[in-house]
N, C-alpha and C. Protein backbone atom coordinates (compact mmCIF):
# COMPACT_ATOMS: atom_id res chain seq x y z
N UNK A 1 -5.86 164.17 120.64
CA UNK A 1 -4.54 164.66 121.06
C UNK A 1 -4.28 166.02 120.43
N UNK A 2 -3.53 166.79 121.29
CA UNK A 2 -3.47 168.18 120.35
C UNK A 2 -2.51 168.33 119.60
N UNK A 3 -2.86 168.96 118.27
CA UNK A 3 -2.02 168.96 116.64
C UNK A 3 -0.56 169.96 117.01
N UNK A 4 0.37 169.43 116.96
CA UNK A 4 1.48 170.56 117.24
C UNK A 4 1.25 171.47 115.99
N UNK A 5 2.08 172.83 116.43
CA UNK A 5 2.15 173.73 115.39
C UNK A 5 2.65 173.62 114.56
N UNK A 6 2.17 173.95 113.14
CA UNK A 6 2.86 173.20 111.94
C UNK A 6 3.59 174.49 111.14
N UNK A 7 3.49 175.15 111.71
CA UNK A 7 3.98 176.61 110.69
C UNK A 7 5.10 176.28 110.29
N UNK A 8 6.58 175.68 111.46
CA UNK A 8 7.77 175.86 111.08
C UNK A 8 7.90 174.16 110.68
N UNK A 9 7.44 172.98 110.90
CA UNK A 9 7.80 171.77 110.32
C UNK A 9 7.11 171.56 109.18
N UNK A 10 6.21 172.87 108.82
CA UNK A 10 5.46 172.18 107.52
C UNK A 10 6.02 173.23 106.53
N UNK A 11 6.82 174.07 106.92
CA UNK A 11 7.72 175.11 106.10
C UNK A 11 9.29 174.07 105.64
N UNK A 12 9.62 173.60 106.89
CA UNK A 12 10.86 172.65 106.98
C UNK A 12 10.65 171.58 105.63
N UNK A 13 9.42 170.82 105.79
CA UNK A 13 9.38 169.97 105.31
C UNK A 13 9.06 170.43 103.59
N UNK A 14 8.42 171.54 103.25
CA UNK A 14 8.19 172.29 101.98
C UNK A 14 9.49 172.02 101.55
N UNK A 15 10.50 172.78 102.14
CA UNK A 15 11.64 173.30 101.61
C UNK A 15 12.07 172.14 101.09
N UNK A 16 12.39 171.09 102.57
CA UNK A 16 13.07 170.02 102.43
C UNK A 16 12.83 169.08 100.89
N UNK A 17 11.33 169.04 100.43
CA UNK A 17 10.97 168.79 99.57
C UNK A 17 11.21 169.50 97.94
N UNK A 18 11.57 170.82 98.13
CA UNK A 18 11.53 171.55 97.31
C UNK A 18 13.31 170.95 96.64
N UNK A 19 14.00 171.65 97.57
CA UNK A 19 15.89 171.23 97.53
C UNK A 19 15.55 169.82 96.65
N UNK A 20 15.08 168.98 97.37
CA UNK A 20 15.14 167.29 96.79
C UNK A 20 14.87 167.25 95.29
N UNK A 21 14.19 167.76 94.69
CA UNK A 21 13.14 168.22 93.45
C UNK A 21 14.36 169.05 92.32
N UNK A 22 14.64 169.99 93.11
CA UNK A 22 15.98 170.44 92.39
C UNK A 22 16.94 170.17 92.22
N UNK A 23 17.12 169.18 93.15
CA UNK A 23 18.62 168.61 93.47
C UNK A 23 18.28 167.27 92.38
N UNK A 24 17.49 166.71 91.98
CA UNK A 24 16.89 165.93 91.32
C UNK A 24 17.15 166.09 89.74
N UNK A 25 16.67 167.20 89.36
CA UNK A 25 16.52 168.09 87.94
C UNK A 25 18.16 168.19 87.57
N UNK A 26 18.88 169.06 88.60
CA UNK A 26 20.23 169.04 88.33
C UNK A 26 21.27 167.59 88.05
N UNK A 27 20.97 166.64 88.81
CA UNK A 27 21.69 165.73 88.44
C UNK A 27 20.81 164.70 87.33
N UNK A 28 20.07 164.75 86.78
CA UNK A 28 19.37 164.36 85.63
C UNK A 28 19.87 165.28 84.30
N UNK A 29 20.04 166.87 84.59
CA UNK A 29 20.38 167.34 83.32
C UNK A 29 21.96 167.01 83.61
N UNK A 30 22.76 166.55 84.26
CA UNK A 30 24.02 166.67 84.78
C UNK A 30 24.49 164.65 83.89
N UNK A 31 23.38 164.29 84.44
CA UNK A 31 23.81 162.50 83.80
C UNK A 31 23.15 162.09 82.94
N UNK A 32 22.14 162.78 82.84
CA UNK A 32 21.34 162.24 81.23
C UNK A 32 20.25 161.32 81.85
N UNK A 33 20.52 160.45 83.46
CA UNK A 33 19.93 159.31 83.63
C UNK A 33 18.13 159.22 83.80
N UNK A 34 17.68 160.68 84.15
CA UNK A 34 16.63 161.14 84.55
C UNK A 34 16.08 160.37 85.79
N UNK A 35 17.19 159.84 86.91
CA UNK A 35 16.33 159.27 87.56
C UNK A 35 16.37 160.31 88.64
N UNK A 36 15.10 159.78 89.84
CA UNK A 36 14.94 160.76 90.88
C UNK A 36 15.88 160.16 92.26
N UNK A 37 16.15 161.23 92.53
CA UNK A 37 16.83 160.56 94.14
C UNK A 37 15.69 160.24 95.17
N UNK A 38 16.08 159.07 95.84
CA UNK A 38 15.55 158.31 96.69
C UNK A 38 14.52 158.83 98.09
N UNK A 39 13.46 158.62 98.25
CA UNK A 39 12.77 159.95 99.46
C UNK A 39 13.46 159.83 101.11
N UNK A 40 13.43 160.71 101.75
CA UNK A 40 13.76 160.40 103.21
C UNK A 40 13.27 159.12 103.69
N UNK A 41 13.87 158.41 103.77
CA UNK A 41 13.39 157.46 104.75
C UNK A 41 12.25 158.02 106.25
N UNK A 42 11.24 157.39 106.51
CA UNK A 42 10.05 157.54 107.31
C UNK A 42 10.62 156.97 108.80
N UNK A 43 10.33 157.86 109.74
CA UNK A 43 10.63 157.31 110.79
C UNK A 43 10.13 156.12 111.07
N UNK A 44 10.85 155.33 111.94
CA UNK A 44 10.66 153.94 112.13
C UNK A 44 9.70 153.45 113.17
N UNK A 45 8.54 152.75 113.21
CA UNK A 45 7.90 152.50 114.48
C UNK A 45 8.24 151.97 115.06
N UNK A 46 7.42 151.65 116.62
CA UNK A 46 7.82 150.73 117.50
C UNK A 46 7.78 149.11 117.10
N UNK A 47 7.13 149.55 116.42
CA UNK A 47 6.58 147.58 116.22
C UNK A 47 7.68 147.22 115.12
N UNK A 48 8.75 148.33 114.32
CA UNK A 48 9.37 147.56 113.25
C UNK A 48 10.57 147.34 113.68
N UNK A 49 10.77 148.08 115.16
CA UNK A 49 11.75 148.19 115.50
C UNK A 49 12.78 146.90 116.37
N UNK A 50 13.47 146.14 116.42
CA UNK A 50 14.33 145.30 117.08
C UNK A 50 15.27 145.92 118.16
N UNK A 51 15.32 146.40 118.80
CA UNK A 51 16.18 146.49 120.40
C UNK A 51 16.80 145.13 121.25
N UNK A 52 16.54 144.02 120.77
CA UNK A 52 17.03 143.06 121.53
C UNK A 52 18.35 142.95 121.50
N UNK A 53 18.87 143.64 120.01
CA UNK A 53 20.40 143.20 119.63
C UNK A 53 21.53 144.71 119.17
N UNK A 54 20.41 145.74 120.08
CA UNK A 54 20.96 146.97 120.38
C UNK A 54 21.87 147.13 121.68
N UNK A 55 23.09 147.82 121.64
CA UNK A 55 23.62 148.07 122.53
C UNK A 55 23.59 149.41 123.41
N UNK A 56 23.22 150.27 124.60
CA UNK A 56 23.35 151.39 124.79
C UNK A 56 24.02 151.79 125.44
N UNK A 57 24.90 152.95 125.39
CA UNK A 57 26.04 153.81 126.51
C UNK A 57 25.26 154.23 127.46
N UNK A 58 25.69 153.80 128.56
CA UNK A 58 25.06 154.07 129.94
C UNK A 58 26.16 155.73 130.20
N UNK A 59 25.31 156.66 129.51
CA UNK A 59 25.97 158.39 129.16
C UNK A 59 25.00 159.02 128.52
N UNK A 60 25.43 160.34 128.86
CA UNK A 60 24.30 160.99 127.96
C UNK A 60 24.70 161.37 126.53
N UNK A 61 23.30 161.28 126.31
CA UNK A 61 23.46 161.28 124.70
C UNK A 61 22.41 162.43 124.37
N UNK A 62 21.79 163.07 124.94
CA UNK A 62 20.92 164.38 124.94
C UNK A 62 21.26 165.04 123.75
N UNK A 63 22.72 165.76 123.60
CA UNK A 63 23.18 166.47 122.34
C UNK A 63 22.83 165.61 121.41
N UNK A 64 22.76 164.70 120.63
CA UNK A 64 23.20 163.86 119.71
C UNK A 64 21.81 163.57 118.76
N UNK A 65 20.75 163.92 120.03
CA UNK A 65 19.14 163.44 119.48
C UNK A 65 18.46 164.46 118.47
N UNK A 66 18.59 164.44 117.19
CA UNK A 66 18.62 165.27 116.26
C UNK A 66 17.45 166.28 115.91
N UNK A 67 17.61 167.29 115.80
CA UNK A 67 16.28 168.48 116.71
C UNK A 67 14.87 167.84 115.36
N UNK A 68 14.86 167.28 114.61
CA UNK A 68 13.94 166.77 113.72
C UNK A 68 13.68 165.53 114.34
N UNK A 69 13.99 164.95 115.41
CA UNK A 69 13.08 164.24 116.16
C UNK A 69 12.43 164.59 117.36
N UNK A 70 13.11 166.02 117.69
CA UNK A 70 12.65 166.47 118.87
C UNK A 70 10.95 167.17 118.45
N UNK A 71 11.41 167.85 117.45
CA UNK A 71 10.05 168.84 116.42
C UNK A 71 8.72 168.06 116.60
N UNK A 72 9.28 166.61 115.97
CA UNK A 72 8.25 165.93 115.39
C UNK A 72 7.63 165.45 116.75
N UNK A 73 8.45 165.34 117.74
CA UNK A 73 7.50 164.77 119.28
C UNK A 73 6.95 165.55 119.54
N UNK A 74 7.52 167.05 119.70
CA UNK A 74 6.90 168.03 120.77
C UNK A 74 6.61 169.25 119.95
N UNK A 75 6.46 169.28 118.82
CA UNK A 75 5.98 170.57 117.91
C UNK A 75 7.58 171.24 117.95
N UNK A 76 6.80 172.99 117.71
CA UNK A 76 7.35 174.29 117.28
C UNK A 76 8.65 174.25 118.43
N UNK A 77 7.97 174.47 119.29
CA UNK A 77 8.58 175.49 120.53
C UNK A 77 8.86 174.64 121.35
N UNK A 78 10.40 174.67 121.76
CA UNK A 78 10.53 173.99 122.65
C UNK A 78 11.90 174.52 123.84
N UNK A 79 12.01 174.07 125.04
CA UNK A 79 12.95 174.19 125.65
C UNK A 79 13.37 173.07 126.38
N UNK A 80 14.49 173.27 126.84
CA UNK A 80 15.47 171.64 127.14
C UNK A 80 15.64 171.81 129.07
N UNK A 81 15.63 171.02 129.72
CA UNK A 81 15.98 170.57 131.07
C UNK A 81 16.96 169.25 131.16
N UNK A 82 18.03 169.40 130.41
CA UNK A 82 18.38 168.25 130.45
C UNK A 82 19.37 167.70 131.85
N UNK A 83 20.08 166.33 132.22
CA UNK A 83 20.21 166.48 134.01
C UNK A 83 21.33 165.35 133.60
N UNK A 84 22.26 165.01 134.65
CA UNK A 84 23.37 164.05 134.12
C UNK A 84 23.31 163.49 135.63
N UNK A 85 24.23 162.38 136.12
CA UNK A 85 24.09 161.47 136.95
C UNK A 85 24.54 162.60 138.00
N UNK A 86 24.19 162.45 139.64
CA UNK A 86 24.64 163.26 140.59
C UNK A 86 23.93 164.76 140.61
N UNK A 87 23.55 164.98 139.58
CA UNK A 87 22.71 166.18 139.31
C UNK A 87 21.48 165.90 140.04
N UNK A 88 20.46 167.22 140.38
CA UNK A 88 19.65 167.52 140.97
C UNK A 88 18.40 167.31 139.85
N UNK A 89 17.37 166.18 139.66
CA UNK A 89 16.23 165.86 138.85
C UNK A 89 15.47 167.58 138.56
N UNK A 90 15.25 167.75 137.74
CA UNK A 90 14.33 168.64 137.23
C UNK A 90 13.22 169.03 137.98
N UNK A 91 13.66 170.41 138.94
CA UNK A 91 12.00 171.11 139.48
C UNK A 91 12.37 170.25 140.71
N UNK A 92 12.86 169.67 141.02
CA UNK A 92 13.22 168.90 142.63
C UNK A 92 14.49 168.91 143.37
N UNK A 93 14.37 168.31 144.41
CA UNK A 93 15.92 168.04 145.32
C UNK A 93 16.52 166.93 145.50
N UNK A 94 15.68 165.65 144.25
CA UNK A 94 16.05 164.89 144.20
C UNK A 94 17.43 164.86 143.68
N UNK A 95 18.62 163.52 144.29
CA UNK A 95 19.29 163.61 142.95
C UNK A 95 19.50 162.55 142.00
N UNK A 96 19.74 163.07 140.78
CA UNK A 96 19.64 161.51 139.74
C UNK A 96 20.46 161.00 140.00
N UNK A 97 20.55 159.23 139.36
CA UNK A 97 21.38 158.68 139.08
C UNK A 97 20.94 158.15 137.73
N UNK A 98 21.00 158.66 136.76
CA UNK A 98 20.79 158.76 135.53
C UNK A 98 21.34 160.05 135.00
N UNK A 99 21.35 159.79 133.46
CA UNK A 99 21.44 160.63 132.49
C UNK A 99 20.05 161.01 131.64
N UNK A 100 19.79 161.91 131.67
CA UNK A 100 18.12 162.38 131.20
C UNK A 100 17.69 163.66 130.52
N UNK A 101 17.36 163.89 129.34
CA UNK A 101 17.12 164.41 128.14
C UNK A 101 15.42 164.91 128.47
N UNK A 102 14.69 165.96 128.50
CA UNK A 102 13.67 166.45 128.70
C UNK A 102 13.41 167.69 127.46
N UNK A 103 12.27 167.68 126.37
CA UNK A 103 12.49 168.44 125.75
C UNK A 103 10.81 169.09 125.84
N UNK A 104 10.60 169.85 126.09
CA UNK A 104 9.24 170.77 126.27
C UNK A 104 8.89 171.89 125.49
N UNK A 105 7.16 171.59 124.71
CA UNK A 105 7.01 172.02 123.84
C UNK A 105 5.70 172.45 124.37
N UNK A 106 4.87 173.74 123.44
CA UNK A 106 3.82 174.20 123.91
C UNK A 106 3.00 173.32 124.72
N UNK A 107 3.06 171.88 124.59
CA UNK A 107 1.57 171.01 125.04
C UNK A 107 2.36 169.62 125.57
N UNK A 108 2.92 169.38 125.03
CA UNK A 108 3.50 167.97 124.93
C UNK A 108 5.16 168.29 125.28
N UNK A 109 5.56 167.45 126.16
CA UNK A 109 6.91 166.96 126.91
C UNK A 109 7.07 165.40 126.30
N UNK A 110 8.84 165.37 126.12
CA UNK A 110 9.27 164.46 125.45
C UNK A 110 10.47 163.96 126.65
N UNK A 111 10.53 163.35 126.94
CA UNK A 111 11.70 162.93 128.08
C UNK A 111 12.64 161.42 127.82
N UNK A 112 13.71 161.40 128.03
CA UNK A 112 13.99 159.89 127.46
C UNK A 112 15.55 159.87 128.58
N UNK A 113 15.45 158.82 129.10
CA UNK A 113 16.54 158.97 130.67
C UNK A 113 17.59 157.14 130.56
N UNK A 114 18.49 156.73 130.67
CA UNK A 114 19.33 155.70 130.90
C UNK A 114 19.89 156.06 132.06
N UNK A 115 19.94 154.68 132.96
CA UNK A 115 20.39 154.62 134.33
C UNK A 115 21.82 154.65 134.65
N UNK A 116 22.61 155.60 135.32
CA UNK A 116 23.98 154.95 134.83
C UNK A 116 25.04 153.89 135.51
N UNK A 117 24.12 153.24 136.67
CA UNK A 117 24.71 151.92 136.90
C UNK A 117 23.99 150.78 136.20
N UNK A 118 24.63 150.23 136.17
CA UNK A 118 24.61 149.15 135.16
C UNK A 118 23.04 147.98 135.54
N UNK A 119 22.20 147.25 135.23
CA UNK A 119 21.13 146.65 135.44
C UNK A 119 21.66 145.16 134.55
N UNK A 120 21.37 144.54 135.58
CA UNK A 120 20.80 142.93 135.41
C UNK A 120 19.87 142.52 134.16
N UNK A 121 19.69 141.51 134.44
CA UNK A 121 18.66 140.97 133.36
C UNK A 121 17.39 140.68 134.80
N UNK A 122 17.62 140.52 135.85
CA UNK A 122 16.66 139.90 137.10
C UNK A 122 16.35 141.01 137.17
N UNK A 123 17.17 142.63 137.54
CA UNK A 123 17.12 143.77 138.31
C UNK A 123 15.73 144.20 136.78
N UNK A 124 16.02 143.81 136.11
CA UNK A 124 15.33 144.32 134.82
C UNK A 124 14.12 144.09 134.77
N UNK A 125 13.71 142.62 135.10
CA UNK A 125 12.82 141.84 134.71
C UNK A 125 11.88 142.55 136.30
N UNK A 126 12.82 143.16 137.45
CA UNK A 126 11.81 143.62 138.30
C UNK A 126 10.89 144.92 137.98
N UNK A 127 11.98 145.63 137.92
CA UNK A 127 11.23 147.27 137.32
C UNK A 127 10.47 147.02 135.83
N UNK A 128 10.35 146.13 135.15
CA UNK A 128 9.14 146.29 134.00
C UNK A 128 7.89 145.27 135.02
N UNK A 129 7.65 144.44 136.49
CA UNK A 129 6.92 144.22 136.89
C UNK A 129 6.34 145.26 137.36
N UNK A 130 7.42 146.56 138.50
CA UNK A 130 6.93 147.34 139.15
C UNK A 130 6.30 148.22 138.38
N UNK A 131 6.88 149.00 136.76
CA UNK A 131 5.70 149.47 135.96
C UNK A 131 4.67 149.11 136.08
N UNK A 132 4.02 148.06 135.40
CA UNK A 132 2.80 146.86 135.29
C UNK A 132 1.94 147.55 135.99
N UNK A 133 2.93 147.64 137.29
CA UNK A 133 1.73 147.46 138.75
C UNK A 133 1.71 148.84 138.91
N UNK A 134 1.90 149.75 137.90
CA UNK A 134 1.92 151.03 138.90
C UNK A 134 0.36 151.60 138.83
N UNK A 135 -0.23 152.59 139.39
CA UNK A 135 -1.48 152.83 139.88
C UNK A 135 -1.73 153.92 138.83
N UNK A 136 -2.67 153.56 138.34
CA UNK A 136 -3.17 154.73 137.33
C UNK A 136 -3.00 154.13 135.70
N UNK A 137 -2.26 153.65 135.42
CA UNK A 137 -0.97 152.88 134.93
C UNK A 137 -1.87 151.74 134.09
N UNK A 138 -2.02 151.55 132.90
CA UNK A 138 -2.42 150.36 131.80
C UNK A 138 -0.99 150.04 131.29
N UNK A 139 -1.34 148.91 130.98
CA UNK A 139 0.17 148.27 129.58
C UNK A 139 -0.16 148.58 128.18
N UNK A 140 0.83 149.17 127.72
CA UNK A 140 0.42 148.86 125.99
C UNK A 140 1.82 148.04 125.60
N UNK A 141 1.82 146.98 124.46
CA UNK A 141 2.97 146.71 123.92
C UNK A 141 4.05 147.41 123.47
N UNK A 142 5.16 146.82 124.27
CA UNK A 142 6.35 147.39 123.92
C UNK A 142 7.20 146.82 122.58
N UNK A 143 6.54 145.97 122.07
CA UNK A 143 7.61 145.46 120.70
C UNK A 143 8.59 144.83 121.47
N UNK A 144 10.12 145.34 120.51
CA UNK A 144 11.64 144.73 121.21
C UNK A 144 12.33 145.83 121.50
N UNK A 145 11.37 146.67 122.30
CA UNK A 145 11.96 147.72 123.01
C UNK A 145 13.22 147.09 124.06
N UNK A 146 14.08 146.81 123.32
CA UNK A 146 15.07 145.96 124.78
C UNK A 146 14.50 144.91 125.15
N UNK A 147 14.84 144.12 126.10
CA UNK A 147 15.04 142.48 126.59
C UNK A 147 15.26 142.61 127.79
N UNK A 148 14.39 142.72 128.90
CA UNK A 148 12.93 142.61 128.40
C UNK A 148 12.35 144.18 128.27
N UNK A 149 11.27 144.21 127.98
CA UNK A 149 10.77 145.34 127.78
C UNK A 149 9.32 145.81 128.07
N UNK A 150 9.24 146.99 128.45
CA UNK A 150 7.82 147.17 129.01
C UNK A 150 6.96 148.38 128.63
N UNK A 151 5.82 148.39 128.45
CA UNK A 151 5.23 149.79 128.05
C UNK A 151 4.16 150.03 128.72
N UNK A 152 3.78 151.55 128.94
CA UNK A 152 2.18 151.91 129.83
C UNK A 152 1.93 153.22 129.65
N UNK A 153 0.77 153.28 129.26
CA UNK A 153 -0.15 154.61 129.36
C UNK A 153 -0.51 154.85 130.95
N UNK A 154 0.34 156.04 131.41
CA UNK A 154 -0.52 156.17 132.70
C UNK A 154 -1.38 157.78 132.76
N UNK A 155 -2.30 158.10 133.44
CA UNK A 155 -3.26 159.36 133.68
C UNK A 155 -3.19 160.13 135.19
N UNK A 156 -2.33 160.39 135.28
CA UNK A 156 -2.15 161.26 136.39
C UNK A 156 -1.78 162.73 136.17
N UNK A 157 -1.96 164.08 137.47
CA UNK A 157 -1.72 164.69 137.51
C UNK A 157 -2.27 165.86 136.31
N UNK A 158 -3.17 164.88 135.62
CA UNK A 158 -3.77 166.59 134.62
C UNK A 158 -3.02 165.37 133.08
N UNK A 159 -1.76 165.04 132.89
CA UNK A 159 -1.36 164.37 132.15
C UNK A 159 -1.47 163.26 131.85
N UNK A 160 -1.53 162.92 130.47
CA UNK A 160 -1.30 161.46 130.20
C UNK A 160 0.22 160.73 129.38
N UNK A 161 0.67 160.22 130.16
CA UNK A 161 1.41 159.92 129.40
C UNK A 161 1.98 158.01 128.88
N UNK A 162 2.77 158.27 127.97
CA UNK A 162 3.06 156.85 127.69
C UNK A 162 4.50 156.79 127.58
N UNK A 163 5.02 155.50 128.45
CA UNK A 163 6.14 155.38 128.40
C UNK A 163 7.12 153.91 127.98
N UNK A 164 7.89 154.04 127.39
CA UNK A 164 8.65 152.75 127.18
C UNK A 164 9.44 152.18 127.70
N UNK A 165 10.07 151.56 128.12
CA UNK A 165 11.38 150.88 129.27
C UNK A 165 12.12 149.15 128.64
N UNK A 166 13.14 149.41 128.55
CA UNK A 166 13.78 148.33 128.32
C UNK A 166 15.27 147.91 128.62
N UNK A 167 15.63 147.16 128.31
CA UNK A 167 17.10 146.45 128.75
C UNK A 167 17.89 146.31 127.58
N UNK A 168 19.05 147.41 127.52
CA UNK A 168 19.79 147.33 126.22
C UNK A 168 21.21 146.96 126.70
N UNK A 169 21.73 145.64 126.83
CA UNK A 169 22.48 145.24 126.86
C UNK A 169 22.65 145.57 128.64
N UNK A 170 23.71 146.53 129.51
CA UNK A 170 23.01 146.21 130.86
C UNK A 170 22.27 147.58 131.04
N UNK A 171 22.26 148.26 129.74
CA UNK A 171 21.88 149.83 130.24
C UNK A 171 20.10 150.14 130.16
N UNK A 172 19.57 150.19 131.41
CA UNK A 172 17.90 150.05 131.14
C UNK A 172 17.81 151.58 131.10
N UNK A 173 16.70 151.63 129.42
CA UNK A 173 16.71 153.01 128.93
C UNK A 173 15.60 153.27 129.05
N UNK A 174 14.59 154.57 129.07
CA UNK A 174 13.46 154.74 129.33
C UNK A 174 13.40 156.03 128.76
N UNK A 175 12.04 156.11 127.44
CA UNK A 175 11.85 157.19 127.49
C UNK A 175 10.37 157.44 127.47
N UNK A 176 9.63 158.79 126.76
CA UNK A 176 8.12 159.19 127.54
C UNK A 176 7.88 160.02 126.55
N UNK A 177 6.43 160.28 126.36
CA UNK A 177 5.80 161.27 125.53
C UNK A 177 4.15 161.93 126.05
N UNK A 178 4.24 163.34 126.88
CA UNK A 178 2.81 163.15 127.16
C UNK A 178 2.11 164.19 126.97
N UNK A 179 0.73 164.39 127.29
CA UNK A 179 -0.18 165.68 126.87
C UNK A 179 -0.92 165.78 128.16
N UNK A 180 -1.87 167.07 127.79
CA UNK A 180 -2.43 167.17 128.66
C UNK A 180 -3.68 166.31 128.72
N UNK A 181 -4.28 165.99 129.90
CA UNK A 181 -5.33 165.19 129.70
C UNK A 181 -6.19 165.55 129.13
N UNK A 182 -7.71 165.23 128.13
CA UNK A 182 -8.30 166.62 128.49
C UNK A 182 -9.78 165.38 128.31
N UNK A 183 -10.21 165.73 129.49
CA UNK A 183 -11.33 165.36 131.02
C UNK A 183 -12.54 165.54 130.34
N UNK A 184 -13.01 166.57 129.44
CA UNK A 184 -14.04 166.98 128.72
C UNK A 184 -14.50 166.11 127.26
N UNK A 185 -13.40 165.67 126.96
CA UNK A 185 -13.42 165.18 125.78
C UNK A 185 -14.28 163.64 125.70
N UNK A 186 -15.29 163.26 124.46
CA UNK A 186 -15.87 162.42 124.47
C UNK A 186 -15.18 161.44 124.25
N UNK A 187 -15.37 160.14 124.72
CA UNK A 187 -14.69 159.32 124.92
C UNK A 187 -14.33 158.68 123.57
N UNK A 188 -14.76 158.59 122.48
CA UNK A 188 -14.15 158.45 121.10
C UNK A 188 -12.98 158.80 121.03
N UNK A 189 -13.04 160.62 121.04
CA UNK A 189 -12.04 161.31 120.66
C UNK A 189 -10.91 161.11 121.37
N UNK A 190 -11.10 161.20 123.05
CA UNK A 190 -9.84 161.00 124.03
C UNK A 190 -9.30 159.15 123.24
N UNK A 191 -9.81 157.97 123.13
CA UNK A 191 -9.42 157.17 122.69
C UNK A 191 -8.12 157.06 121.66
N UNK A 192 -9.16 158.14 120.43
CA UNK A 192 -8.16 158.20 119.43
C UNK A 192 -6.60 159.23 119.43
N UNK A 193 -6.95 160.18 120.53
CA UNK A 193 -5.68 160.60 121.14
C UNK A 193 -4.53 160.11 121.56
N UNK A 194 -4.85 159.06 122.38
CA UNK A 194 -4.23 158.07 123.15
C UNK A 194 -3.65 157.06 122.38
N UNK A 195 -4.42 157.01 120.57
CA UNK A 195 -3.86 155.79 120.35
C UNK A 195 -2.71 156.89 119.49
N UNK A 196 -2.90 157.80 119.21
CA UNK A 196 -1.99 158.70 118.15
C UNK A 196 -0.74 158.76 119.14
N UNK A 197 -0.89 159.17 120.79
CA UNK A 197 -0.19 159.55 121.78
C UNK A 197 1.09 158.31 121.45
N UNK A 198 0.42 156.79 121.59
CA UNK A 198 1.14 155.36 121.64
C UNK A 198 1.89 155.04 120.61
N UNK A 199 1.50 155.94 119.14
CA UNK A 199 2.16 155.36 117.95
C UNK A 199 3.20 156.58 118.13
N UNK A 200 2.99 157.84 118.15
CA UNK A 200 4.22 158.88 118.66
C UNK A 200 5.17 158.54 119.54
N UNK A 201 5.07 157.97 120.93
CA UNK A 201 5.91 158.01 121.52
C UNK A 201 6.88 156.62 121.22
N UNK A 202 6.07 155.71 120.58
CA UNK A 202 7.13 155.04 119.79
C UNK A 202 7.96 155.31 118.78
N UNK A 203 7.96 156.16 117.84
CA UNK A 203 8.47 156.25 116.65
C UNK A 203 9.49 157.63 117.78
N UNK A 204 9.11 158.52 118.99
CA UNK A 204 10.17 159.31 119.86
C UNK A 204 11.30 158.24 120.04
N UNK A 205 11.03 157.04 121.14
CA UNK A 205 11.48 156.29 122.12
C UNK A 205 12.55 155.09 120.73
N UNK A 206 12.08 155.07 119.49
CA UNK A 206 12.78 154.30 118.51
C UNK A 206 13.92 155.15 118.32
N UNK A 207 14.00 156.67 118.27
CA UNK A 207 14.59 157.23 117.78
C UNK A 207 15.62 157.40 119.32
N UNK A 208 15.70 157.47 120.35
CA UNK A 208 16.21 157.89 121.14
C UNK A 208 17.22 156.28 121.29
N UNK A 209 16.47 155.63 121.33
CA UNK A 209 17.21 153.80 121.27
C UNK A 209 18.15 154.30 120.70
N UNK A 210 18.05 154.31 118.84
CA UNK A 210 19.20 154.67 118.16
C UNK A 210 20.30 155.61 118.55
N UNK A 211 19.95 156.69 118.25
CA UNK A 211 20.65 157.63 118.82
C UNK A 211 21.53 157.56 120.10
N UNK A 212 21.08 156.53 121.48
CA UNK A 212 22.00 156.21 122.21
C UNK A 212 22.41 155.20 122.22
N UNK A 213 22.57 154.39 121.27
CA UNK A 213 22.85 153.04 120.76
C UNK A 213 24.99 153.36 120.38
């Protein structure tokens, strides 16, 4: 899979580290206690994650998704397409009926969309079949991405991508993380892409749950 650019998240994260360290020293010479403050908490994976007993606003929540989760999906550089219900889908004449968040970075696109009429638990249980079955299209586990919930690596169009889908209370949320394919690559390496691709777009798609939770 290709390494996003690290110039500005591995500067971010210096700093971020640096402040903590000082901020540390000061309240130790400040209380005598010498203890250290506590590290960032690590983003959360898919597999630690519970969605069954999450609720989501069928609205957009695009603003809200905090640009240190956007970084970490899609690198350095990025630009936004984001689209609200009645709006015209991105690059088409379609129009949505969703709310949908698209964030694009040198290599890798991050997308994460909620429907904004409301879904069943039956209407639910159809569209994670019609995934399943889609053409091109493998399953990987979705955890408790929502109730029920569905996941798939599909390879089309030059891209690969992997996506998550689930049922948060009636709002079925869906989001995506993908790269370019790349066709040349020995089959080891494309493997271990794909599995880096599956653990990323979970720890994206965990974060987007929350955030529109």
């Amino acid at each position: 899979m290709p390494r996003r650019t690290p110039s500005v998240v591995v500067v971010r994260r210096l700093s971020t580290a640096l402040a903590a360290t000082l901020a540390g020293v000061v309240l130790a010479g400040c209380s005598g206690s010498g203890e250290t403050p506590a590290a960032t908490p690590r983003p959360t994976p898919l597999a630690s994650y519970d969605g069954t007993v999450a609720q989501v606003e069928r609205a957009s929540f695009c603003s809200r998704i905090r640009d240190e989760a956007v970084l970490d999906a899609v690198g350095e550089k990025v630009t936004t397409a984001h689209y609200g219900n009645g709006e015209h889908l991105p690059g088409t004449d379609d129009v949505s009926h969703e709310y949908g968040c698209v964030f694009t970075g040198a290599e890798l696109v991050a997308r994460s969309w909620v429907f904004a009429p409301p879904v069943t638990p039956a209407r639910a249980a159809q569209l994670a079949a019609a995934t399943r079955k889609t053409s091109g299209c493998t399953s990987v586990p979705a955890a408790k991405f929502g109730s029920p919930a569905v996941g798939a690596l599909c390879r089309t169009g030059g891209r690969t991508t992997v996506t998550y889908r689930g049922l948060f209370g009636d709002a079925w949320l869906a989001c995506s993380l993908d790269m370019p394919t790349r066709a040349d690559q020995p089959a080891g390496a494309r493997a271990a892409a794909e599995k880096e691709l599956i653990a990323d777009a979970g720890v994206w798609c965990v974060r987007v749950a929350a955030t529109a939770s």
